[in-house]
Structures are given as structure tokens and as C-alpha cells.
C-alpha atoms as a PDB file:
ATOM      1  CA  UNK A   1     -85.251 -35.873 -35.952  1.00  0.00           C
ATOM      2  CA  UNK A   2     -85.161 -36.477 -39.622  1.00  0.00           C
ATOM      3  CA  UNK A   3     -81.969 -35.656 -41.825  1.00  0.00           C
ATOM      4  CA  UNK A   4     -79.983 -35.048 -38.836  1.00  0.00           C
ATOM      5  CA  UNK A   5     -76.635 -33.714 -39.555  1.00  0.00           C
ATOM      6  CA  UNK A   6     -74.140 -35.978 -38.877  1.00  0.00           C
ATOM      7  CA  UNK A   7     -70.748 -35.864 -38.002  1.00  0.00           C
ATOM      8  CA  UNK A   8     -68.043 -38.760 -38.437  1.00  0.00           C
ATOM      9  CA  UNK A   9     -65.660 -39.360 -35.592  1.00  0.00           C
ATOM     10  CA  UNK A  10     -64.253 -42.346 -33.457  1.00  0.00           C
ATOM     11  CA  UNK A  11     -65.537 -44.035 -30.294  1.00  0.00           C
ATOM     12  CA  UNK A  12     -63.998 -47.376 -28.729  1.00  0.00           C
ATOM     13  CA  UNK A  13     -65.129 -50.560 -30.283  1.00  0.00           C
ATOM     14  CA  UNK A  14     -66.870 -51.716 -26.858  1.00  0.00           C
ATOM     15  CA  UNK A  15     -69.585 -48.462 -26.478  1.00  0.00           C
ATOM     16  CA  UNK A  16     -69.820 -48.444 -30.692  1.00  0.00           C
ATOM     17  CA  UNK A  17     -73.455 -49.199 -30.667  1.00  0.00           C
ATOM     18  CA  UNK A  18     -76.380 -47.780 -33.184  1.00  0.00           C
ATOM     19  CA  UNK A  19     -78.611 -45.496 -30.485  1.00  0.00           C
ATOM     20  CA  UNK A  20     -75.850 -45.051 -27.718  1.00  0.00           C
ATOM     21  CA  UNK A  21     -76.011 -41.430 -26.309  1.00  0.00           C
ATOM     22  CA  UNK A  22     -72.982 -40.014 -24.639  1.00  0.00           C
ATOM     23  CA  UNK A  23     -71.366 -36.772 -23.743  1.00  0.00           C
ATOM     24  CA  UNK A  24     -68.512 -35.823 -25.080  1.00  0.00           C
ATOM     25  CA  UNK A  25     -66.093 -34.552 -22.130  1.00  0.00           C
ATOM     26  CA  UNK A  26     -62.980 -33.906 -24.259  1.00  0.00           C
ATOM     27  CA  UNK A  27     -59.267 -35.172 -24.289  1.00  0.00           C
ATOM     28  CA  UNK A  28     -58.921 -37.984 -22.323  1.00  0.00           C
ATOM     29  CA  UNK A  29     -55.192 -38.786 -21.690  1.00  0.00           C
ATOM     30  CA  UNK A  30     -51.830 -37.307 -22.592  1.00  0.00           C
ATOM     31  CA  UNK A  31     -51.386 -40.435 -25.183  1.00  0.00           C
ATOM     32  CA  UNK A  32     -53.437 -38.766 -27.677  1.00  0.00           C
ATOM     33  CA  UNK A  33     -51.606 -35.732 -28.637  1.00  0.00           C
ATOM     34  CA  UNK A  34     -49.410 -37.626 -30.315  1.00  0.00           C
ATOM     35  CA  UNK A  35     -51.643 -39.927 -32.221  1.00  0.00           C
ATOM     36  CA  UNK A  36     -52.020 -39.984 -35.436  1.00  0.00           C
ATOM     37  CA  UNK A  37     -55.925 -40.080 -35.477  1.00  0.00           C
ATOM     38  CA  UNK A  38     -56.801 -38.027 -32.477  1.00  0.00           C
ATOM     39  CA  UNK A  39     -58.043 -35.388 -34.849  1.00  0.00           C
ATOM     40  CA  UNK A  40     -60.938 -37.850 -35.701  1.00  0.00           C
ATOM     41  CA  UNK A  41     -61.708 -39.152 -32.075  1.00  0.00           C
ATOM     42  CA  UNK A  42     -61.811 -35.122 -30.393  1.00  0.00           C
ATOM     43  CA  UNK A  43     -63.910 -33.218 -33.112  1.00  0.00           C
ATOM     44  CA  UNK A  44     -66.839 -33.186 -31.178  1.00  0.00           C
ATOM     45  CA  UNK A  45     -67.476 -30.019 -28.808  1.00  0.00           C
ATOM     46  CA  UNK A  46     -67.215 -30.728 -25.340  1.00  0.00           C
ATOM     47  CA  UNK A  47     -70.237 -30.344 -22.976  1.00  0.00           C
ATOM     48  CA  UNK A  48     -72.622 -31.525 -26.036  1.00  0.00           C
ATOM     49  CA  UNK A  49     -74.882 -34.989 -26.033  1.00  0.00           C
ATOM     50  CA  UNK A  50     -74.288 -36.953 -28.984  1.00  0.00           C
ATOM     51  CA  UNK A  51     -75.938 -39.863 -30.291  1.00  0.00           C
ATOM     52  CA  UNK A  52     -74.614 -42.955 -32.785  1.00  0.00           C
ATOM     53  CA  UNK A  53     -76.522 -42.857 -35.580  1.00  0.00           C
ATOM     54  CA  UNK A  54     -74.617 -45.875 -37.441  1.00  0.00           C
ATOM     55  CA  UNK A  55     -71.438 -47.539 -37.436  1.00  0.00           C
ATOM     56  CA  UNK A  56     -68.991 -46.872 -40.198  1.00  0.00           C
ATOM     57  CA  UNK A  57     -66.753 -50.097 -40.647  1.00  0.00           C
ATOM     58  CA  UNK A  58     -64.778 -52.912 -39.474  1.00  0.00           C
ATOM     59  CA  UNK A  59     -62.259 -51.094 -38.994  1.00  0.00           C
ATOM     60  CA  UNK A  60     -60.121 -50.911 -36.051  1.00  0.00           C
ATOM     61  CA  UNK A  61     -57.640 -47.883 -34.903  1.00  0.00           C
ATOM     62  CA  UNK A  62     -55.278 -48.708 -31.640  1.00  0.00           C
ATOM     63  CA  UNK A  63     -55.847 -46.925 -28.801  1.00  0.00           C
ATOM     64  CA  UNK A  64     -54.458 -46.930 -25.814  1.00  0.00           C
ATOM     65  CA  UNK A  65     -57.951 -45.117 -24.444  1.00  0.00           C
ATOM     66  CA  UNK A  66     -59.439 -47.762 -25.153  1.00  0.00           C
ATOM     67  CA  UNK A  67     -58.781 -51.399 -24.876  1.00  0.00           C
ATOM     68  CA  UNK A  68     -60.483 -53.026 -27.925  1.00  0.00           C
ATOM     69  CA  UNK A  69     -59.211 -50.489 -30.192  1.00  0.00           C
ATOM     70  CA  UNK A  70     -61.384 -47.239 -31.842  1.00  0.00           C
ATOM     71  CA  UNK A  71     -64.045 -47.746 -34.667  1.00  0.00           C
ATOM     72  CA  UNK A  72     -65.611 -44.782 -36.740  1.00  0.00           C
ATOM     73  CA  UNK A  73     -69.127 -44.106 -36.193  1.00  0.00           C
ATOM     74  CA  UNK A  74     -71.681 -41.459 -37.434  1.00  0.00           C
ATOM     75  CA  UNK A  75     -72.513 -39.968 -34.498  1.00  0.00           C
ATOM     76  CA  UNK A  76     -75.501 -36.288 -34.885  1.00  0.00           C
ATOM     77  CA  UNK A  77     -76.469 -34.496 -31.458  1.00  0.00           C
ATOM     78  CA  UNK A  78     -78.938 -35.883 -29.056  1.00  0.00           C
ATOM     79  CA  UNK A  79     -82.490 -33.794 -27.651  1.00  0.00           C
ATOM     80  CA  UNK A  80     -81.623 -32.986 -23.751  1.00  0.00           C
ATOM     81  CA  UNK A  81     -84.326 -33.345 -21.150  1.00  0.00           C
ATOM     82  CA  UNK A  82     -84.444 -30.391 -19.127  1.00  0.00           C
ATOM     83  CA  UNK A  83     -86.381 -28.237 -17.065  1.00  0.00           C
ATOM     84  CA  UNK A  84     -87.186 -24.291 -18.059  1.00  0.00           C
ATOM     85  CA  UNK A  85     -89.789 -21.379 -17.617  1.00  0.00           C
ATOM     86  CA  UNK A  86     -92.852 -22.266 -18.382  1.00  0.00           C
ATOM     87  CA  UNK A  87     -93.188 -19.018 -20.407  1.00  0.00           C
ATOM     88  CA  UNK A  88     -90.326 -20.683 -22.451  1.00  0.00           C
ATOM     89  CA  UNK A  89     -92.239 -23.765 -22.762  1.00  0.00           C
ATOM     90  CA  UNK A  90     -93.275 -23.199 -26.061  1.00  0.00           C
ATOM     91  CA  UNK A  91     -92.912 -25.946 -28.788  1.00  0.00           C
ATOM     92  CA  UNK A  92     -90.675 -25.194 -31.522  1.00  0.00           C
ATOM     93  CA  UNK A  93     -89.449 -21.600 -30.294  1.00  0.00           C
ATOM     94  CA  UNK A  94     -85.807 -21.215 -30.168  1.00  0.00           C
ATOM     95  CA  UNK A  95     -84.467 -20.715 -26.049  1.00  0.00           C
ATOM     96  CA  UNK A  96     -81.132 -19.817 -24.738  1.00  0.00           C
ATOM     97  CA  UNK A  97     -80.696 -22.133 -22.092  1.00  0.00           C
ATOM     98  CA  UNK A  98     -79.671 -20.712 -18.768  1.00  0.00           C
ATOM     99  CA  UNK A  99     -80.047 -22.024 -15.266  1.00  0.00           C
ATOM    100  CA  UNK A 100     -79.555 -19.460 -12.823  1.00  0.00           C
ATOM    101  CA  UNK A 101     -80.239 -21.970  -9.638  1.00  0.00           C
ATOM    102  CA  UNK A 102     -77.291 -23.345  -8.037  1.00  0.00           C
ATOM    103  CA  UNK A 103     -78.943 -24.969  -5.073  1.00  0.00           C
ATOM    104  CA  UNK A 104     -77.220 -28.470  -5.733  1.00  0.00           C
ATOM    105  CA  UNK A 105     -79.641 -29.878  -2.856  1.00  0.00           C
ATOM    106  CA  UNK A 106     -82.716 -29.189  -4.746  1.00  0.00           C
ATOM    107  CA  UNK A 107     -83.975 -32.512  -5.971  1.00  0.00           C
ATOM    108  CA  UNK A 108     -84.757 -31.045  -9.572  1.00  0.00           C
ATOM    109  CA  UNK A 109     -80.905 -29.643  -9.795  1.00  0.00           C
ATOM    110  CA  UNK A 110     -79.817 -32.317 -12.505  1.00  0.00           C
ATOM    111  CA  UNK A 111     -82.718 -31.455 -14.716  1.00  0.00           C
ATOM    112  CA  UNK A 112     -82.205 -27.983 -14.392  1.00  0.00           C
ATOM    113  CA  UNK A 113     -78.663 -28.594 -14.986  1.00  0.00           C
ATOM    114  CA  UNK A 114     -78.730 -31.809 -17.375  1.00  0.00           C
ATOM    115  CA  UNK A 115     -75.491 -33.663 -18.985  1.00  0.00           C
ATOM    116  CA  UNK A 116     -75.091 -32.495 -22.112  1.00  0.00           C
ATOM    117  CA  UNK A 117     -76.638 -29.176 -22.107  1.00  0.00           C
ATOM    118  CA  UNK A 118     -74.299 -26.162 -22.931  1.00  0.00           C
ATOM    119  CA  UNK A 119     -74.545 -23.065 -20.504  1.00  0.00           C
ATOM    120  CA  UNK A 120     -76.039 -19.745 -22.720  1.00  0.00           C
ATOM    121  CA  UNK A 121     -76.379 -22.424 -25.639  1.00  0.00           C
ATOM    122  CA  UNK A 122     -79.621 -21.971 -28.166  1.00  0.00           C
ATOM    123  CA  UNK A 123     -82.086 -24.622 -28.593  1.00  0.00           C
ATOM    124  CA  UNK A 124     -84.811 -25.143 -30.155  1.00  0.00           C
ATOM    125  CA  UNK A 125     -88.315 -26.554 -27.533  1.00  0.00           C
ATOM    126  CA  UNK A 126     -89.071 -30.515 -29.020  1.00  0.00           C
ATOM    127  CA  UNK A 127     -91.651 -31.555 -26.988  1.00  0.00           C
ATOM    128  CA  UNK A 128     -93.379 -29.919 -23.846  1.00  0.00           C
ATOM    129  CA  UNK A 129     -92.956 -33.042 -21.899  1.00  0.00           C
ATOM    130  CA  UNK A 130     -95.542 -31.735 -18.769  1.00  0.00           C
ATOM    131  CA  UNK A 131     -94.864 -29.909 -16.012  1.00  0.00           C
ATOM    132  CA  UNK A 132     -91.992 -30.287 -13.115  1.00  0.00           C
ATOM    133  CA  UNK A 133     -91.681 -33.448 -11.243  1.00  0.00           C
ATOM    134  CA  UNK A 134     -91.424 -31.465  -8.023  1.00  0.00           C
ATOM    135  CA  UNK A 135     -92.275 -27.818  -6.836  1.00  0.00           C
ATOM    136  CA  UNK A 136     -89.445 -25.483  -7.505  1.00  0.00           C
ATOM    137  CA  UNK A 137     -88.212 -24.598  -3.995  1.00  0.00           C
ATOM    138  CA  UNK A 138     -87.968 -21.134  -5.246  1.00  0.00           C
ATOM    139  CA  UNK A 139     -90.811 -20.814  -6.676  1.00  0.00           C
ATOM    140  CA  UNK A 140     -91.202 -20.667 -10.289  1.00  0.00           C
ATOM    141  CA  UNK A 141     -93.187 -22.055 -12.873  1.00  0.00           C
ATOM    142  CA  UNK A 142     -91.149 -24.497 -14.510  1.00  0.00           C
ATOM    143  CA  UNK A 143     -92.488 -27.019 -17.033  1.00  0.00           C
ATOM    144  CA  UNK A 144     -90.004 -30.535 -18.260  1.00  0.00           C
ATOM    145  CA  UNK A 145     -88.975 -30.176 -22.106  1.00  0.00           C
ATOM    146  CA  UNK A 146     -87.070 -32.294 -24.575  1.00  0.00           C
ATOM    147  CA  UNK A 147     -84.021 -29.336 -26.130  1.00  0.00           C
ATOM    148  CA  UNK A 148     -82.733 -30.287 -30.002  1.00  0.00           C
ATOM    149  CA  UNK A 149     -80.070 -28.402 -31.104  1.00  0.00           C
ATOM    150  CA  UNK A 150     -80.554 -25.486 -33.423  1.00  0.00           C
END
């Protein structure tokens, strides 16, 4: 994951640590529409899995999100661990991710579903990681892959 391209933004003081991953879920609170860095702290796409990949400054912005204030980091997206096709299980091909299994039983559904992981999104295959932890129930061929963004 060399020369990733980052993106600056702000995260409270408390999670901003080098290596954190997190997903970005959006506006948190009615408070930030009116403040006056919110542009900053929501420029991330919703849905997505980010990781810090440093820590810009000392710097503190009040928040009333969080309690020890904001801090800017660099954050760059994170790989996703996920289940597809095995035919798709190709490293470095590009894949648009889709899950078309909605059996929320199954005990594979949050890797065939993983945080972070948008719905018709491409991707490009990191690393074939092996095959399924567990028989589909339906019956395909599915293999366990790390997902970078394109």
C-alpha cells in the first residue's frame, strides 16, 4: 500500500492514533451544521473504511462530538476483508463488489457483507487470503480476499 493517497480531515483527540481503522458513518449530531470546521471532520464518503496514516498537529478544535476536542489526521482508505466468487478471486483484477445473499443467519453474512465495503463499489483483489471459513449454505464457491480501493 505504498504512496497511498491521503486525505486530511478531523477525528476526536481520544481515537487519533497512527494505524486506527474506522468507518466513516457520516454526520453525527445536529451541532455540526453550524460549526465552523465541520467541512473538515465530514469529507470522507460514508460507508468507506479509512485508516490514520499520521497525525497532523497539536492542535485542538472544540467539539461537542467529542469530548477531548478534534485533531487533524491524514487518514487514506483501508483493504476490506471479504468474501467473493472464487472466479473473482483473482489477484490484482479489478471486481465490482456485490453480495446478492441476504440470509443474515448465515454465519459467513458479515464477510459477505463487511463494514466498510460500498454496495456496486470497484475494487481492486489484494491478496487471495484462502478459501471460505465455512460452506456457503447456498452453495457457491466462494474464496476470503483482502479489497483495496481502486
Amino acid at each position: 500500500m505504498a504512496n497511498e493517497k491521503t486525505k486530511v480531515t478531523l477525528i476526536g483527540a481520544a481515537l487519533a492514533k497512527q494505524g486506527l481503522e474506522f468507518v466513516y458513518e457520516g454526520t453525527t449530531c445536529p451541532e455540526c451544521e453550524n460549526c465552523k470546521v465541520s467541512k473538515v471532520c465530514h469529507n470522507l464518503q460514508p460507508g468507506k473504511k479509512y485508516r490514520i496514516m499520521g497525525i497532523r498537529s497539536n492542535t485542538r478544535h472544540e467539539c461537542p462530538v467529542h469530548h477531548e476536542a478534534a485533531v487533524a489526521v491524514d487518514v487514506a482508505e483501508a483493504p476490506v476483508v471479504a468474501l467473493i466468487s472464487a472466479d473473482m478471486a483473482i489477484a490484482n483484477s479489478q471486481v465490482r463488489y456485490e453480495s446478492s445473499c441476504s440470509r443474515t443467519d448465515c454465519r459467513s453474512y458479515s464477510l459477505c457483507h463487511p463494514d466498510g465495503i460500498i454496495e456496486k463499489g470497484k475494487y481492486i483483489v489484494g491478496e487471495v487470503l484462502g478459501n471460505a471459513p465455512e460452506i456457503c449454505e447456498r452453495g457457491r464457491s466462494l474464496k476470503l480476499v483482502e479489497l483495496r480501493p481502486v
